[in-house]
PDB file of N, CA and C in Angstrom:
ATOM      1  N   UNK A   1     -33.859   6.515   5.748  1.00  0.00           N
ATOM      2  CA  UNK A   1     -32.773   7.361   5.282  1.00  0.00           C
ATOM      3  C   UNK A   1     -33.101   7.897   3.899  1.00  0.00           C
ATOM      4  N   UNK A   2     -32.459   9.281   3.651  1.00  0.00           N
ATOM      5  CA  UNK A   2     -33.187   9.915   2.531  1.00  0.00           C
ATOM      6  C   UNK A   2     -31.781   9.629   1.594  1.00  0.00           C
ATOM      7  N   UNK A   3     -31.911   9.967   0.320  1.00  0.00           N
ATOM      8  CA  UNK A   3     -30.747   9.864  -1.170  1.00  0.00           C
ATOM      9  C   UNK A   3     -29.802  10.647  -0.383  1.00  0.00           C
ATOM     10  N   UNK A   4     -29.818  11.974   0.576  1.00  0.00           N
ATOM     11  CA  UNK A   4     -28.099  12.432   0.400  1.00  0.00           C
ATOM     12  C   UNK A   4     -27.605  12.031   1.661  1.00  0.00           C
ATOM     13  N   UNK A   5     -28.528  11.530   2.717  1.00  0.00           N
ATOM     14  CA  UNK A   5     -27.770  11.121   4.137  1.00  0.00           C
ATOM     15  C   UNK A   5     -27.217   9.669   3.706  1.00  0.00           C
ATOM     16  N   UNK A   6     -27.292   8.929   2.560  1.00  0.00           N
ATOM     17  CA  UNK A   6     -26.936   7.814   1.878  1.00  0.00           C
ATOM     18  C   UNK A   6     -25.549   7.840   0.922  1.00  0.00           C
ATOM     19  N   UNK A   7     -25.934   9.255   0.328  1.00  0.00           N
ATOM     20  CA  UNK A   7     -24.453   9.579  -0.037  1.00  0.00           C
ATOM     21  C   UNK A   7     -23.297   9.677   0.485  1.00  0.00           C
ATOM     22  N   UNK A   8     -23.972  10.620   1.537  1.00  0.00           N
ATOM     23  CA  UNK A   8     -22.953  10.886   2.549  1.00  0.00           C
ATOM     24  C   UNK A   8     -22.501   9.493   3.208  1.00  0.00           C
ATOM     25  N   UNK A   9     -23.355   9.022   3.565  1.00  0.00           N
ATOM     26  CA  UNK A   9     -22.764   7.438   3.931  1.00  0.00           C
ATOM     27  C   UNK A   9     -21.570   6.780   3.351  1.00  0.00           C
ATOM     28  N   UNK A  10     -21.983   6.590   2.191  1.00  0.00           N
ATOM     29  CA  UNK A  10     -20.996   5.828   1.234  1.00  0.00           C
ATOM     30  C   UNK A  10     -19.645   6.804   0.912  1.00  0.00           C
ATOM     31  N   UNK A  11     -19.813   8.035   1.161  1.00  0.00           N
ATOM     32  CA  UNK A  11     -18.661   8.573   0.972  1.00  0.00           C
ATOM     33  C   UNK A  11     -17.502   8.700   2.014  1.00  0.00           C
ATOM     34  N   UNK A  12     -18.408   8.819   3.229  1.00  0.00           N
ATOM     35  CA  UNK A  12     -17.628   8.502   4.817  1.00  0.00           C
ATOM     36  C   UNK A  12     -16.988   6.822   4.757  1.00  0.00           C
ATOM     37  N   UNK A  13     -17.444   5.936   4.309  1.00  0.00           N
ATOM     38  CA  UNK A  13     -17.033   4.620   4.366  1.00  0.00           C
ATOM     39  C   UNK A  13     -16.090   4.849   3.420  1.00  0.00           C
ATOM     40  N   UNK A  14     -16.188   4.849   1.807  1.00  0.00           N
ATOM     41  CA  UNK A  14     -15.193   5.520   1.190  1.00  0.00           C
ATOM     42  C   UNK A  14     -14.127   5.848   1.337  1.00  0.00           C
ATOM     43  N   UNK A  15     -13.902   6.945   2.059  1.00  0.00           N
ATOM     44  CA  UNK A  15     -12.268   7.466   2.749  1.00  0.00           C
ATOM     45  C   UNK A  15     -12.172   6.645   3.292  1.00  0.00           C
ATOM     46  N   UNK A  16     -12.862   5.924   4.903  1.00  0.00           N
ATOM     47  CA  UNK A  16     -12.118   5.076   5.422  1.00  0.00           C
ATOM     48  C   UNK A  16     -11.353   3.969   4.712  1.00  0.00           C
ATOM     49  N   UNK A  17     -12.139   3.290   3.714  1.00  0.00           N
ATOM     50  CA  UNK A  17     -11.245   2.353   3.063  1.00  0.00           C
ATOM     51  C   UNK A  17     -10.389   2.695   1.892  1.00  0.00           C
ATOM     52  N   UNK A  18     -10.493   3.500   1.778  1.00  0.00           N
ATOM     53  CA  UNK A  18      -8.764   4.341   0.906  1.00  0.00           C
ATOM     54  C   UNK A  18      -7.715   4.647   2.431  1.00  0.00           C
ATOM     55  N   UNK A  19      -8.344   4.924   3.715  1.00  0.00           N
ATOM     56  CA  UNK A  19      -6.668   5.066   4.510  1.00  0.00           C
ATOM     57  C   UNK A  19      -6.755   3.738   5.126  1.00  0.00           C
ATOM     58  N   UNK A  20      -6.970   2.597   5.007  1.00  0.00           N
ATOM     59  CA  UNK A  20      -7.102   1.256   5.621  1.00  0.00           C
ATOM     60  C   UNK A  20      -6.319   0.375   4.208  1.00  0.00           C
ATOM     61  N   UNK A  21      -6.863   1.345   2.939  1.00  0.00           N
ATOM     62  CA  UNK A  21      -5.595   0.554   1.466  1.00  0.00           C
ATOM     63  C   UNK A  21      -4.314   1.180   1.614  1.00  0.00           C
ATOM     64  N   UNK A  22      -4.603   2.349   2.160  1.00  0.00           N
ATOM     65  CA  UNK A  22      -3.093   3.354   2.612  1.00  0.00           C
ATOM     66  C   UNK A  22      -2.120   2.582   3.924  1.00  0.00           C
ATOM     67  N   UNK A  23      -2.857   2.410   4.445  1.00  0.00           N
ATOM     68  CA  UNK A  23      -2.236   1.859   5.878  1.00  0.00           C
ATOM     69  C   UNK A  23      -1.162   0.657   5.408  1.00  0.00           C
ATOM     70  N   UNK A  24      -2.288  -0.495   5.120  1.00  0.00           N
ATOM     71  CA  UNK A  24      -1.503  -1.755   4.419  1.00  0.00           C
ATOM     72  C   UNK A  24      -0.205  -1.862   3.924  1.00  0.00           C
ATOM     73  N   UNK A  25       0.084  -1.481   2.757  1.00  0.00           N
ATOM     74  CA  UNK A  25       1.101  -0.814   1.754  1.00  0.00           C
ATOM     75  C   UNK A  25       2.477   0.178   2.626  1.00  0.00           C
ATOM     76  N   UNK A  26       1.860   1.156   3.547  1.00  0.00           N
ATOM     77  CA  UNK A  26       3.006   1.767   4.149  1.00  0.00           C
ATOM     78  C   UNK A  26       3.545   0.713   5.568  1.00  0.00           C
ATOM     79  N   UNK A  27       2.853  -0.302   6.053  1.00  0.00           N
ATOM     80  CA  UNK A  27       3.498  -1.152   6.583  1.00  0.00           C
ATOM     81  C   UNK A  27       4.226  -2.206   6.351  1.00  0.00           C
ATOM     82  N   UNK A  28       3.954  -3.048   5.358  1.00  0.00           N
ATOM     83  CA  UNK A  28       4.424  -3.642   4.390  1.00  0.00           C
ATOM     84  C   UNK A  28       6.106  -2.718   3.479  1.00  0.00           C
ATOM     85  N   UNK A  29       5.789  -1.523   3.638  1.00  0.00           N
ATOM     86  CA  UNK A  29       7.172  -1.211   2.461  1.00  0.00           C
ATOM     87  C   UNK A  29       8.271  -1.084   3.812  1.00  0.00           C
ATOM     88  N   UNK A  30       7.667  -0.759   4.972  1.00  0.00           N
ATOM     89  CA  UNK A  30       8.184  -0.265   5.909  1.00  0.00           C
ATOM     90  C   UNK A  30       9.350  -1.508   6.220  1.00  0.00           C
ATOM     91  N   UNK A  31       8.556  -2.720   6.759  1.00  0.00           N
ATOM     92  CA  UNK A  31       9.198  -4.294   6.558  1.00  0.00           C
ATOM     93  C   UNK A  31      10.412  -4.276   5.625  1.00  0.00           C
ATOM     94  N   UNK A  32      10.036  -3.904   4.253  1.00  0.00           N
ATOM     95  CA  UNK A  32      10.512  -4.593   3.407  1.00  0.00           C
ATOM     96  C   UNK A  32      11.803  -3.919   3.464  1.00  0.00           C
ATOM     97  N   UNK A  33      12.098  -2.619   4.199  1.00  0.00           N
ATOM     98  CA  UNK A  33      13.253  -1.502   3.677  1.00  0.00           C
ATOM     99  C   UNK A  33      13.922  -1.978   4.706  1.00  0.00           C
ATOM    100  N   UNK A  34      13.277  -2.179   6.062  1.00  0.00           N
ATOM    101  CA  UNK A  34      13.838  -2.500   7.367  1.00  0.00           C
ATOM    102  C   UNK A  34      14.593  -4.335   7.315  1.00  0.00           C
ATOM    103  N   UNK A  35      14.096  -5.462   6.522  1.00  0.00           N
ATOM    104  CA  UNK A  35      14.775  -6.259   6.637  1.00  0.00           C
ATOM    105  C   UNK A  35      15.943  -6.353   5.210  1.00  0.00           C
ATOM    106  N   UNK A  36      15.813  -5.304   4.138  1.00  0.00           N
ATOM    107  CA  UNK A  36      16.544  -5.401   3.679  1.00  0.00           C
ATOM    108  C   UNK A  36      17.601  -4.529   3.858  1.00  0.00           C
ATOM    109  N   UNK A  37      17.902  -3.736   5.063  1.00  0.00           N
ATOM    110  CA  UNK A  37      18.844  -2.433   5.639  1.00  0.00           C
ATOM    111  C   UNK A  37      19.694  -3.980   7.107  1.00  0.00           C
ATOM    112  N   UNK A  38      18.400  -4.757   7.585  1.00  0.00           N
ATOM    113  CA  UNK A  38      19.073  -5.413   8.304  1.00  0.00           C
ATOM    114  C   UNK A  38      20.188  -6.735   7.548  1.00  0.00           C
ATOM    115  N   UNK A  39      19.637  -6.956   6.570  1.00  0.00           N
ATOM    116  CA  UNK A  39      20.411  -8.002   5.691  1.00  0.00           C
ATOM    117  C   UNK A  39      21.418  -7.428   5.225  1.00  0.00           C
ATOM    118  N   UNK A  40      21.984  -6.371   4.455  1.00  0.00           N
ATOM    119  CA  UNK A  40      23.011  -5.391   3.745  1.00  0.00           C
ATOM    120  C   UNK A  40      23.808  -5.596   5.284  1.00  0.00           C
ATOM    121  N   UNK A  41      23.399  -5.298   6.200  1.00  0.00           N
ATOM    122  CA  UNK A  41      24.309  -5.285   7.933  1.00  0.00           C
ATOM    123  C   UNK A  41      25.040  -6.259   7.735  1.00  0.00           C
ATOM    124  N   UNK A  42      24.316  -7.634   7.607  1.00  0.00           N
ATOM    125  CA  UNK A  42      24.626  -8.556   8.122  1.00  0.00           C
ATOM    126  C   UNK A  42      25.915  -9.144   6.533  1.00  0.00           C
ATOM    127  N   UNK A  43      25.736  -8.668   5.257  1.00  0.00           N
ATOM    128  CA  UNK A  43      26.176  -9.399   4.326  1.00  0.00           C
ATOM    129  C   UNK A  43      26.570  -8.119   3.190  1.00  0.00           C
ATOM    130  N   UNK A  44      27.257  -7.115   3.705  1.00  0.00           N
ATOM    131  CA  UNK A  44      27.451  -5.932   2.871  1.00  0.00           C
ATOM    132  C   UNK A  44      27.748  -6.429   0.989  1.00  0.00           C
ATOM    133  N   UNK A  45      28.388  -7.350   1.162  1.00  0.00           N
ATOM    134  CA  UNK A  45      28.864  -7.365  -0.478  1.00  0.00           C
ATOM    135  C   UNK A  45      27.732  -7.692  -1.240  1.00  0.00           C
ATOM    136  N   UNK A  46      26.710  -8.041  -0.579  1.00  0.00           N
ATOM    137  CA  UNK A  46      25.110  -8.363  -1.886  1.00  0.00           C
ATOM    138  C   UNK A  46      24.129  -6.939  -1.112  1.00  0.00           C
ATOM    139  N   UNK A  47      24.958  -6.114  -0.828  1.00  0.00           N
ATOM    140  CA  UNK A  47      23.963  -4.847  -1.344  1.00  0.00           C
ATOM    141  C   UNK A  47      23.197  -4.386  -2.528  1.00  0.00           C
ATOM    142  N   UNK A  48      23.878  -4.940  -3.761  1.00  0.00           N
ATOM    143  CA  UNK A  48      23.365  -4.279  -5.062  1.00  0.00           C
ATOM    144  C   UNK A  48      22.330  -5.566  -5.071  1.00  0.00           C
ATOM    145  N   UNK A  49      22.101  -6.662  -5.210  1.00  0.00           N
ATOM    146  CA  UNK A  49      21.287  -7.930  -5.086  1.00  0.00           C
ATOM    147  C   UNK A  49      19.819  -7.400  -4.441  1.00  0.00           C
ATOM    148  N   UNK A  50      20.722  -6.935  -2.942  1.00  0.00           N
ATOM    149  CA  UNK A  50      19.258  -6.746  -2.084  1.00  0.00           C
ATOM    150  C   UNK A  50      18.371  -5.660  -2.071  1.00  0.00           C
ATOM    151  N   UNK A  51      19.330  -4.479  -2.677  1.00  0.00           N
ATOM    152  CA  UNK A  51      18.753  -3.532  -3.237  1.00  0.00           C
ATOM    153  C   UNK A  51      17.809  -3.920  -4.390  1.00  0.00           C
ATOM    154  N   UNK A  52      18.313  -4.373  -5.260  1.00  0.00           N
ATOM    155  CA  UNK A  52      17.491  -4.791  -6.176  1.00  0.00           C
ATOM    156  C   UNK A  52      16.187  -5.465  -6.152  1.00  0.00           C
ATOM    157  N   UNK A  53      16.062  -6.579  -5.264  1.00  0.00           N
ATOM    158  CA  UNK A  53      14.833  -7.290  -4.856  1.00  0.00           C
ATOM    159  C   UNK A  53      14.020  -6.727  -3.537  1.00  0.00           C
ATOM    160  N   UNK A  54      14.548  -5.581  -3.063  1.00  0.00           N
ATOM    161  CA  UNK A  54      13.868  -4.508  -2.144  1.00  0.00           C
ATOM    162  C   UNK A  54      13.171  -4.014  -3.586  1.00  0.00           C
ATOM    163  N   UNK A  55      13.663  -3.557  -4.228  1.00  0.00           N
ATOM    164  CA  UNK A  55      12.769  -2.482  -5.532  1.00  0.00           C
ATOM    165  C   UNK A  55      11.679  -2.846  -5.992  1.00  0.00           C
ATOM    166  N   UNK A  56      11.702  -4.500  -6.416  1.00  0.00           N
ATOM    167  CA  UNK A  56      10.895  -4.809  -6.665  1.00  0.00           C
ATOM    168  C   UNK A  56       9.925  -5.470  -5.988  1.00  0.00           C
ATOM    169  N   UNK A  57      10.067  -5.522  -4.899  1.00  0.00           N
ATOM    170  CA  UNK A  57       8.820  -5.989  -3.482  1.00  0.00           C
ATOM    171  C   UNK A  57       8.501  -4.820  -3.197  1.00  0.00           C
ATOM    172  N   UNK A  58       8.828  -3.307  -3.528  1.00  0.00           N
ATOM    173  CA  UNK A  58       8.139  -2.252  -2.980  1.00  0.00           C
ATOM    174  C   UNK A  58       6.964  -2.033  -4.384  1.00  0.00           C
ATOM    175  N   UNK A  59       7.694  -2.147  -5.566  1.00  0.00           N
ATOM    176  CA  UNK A  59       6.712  -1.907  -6.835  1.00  0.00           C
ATOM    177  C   UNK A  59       5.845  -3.298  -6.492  1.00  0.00           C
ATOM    178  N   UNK A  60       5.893  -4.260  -6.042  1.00  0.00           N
ATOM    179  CA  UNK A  60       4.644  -4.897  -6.092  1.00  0.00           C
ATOM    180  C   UNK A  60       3.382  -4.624  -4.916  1.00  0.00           C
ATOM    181  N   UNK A  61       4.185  -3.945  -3.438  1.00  0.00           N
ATOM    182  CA  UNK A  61       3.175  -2.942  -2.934  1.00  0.00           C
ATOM    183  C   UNK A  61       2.396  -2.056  -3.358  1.00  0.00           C
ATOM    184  N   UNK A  62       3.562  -1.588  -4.184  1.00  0.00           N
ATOM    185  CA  UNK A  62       2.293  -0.262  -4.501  1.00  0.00           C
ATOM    186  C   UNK A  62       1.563  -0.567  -5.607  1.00  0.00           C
ATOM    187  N   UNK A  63       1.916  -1.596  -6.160  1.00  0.00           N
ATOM    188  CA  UNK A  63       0.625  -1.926  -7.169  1.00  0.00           C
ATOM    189  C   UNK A  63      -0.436  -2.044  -6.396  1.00  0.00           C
ATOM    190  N   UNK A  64      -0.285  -3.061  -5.227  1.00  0.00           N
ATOM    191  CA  UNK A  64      -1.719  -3.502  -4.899  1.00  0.00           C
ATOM    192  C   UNK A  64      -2.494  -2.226  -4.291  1.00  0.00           C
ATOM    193  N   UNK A  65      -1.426  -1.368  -3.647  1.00  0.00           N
ATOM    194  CA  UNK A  65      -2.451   0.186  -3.505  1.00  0.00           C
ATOM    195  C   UNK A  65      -2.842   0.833  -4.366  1.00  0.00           C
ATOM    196  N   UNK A  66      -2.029   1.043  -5.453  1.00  0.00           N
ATOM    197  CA  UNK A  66      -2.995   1.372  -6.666  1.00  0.00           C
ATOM    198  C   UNK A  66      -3.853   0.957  -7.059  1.00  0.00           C
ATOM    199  N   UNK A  67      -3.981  -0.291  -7.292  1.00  0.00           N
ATOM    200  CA  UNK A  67      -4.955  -1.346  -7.658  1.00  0.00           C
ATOM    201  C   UNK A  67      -6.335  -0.713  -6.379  1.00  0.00           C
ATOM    202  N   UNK A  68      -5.980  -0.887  -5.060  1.00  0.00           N
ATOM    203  CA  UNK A  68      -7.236  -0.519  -4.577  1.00  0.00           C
ATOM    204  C   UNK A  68      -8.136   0.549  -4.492  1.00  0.00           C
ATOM    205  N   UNK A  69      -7.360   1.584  -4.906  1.00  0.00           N
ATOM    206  CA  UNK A  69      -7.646   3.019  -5.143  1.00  0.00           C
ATOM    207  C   UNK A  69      -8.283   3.107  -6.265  1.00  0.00           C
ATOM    208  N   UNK A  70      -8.166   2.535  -7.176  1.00  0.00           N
ATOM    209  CA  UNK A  70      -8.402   2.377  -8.401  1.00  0.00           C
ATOM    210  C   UNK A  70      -9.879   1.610  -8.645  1.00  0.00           C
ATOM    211  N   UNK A  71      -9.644   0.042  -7.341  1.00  0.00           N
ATOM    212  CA  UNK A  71     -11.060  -0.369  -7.540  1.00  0.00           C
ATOM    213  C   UNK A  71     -12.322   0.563  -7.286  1.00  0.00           C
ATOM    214  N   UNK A  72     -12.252   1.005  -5.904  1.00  0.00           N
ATOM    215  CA  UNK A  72     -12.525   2.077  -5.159  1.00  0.00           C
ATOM    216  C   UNK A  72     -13.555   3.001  -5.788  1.00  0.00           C
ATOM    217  N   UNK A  73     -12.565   3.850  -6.719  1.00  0.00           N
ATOM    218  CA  UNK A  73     -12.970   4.174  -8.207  1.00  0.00           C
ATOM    219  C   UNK A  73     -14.017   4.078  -8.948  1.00  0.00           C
ATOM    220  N   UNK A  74     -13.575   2.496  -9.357  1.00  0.00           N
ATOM    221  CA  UNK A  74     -14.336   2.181 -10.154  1.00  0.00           C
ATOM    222  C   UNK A  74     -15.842   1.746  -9.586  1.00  0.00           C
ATOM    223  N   UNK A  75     -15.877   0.978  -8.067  1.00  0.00           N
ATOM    224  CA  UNK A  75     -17.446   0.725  -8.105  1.00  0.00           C
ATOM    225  C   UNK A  75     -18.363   1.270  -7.178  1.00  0.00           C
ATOM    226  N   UNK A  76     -17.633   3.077  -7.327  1.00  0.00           N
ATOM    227  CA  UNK A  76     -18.504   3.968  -6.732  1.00  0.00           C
ATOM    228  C   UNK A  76     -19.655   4.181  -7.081  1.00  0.00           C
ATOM    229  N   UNK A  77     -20.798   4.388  -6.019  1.00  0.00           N
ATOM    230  CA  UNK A  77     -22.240   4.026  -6.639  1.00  0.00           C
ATOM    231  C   UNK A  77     -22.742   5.803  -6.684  1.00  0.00           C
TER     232      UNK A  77
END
């Protein structure tokens, strides 16, 4: 294999694992909205509670997608 059919390599693998860090994260927030829409059902008066700890289980998703996008990034050759 020559330097740019190598590039090209690493850049095709590349995307795949930015929509495989994408994937993760949108299933995960998906969960998190869906059992906290089913809990509010079940216990309306701690809506503001569950809202609240929905917020912050979605900001700790998307850290870790940022975070991978970011590694990604960083130890492109």
């Amino acid at each position: 294999m020559d330097a740019t059919t190598l590039a090209e390599l690493s850049g095709n693998v590349a995307s795949i694992g930015y929509g495989l860090a994408a994937i993760g994260p949108g299933i995960g927030i998906g969960i998190i909205v869906g059992k906290t829409a089913e809990a509010t059902a079940r216990q309306p008066e701690l809506r503001g509670a569950l809202q609240s700890t929905m917020f912050i289980g979605i900001a700790f998703t998307e850290i870790l997608t940022l975070l991978a996008i970011v590694t990604g990034f960083l130890f492109q050759s």
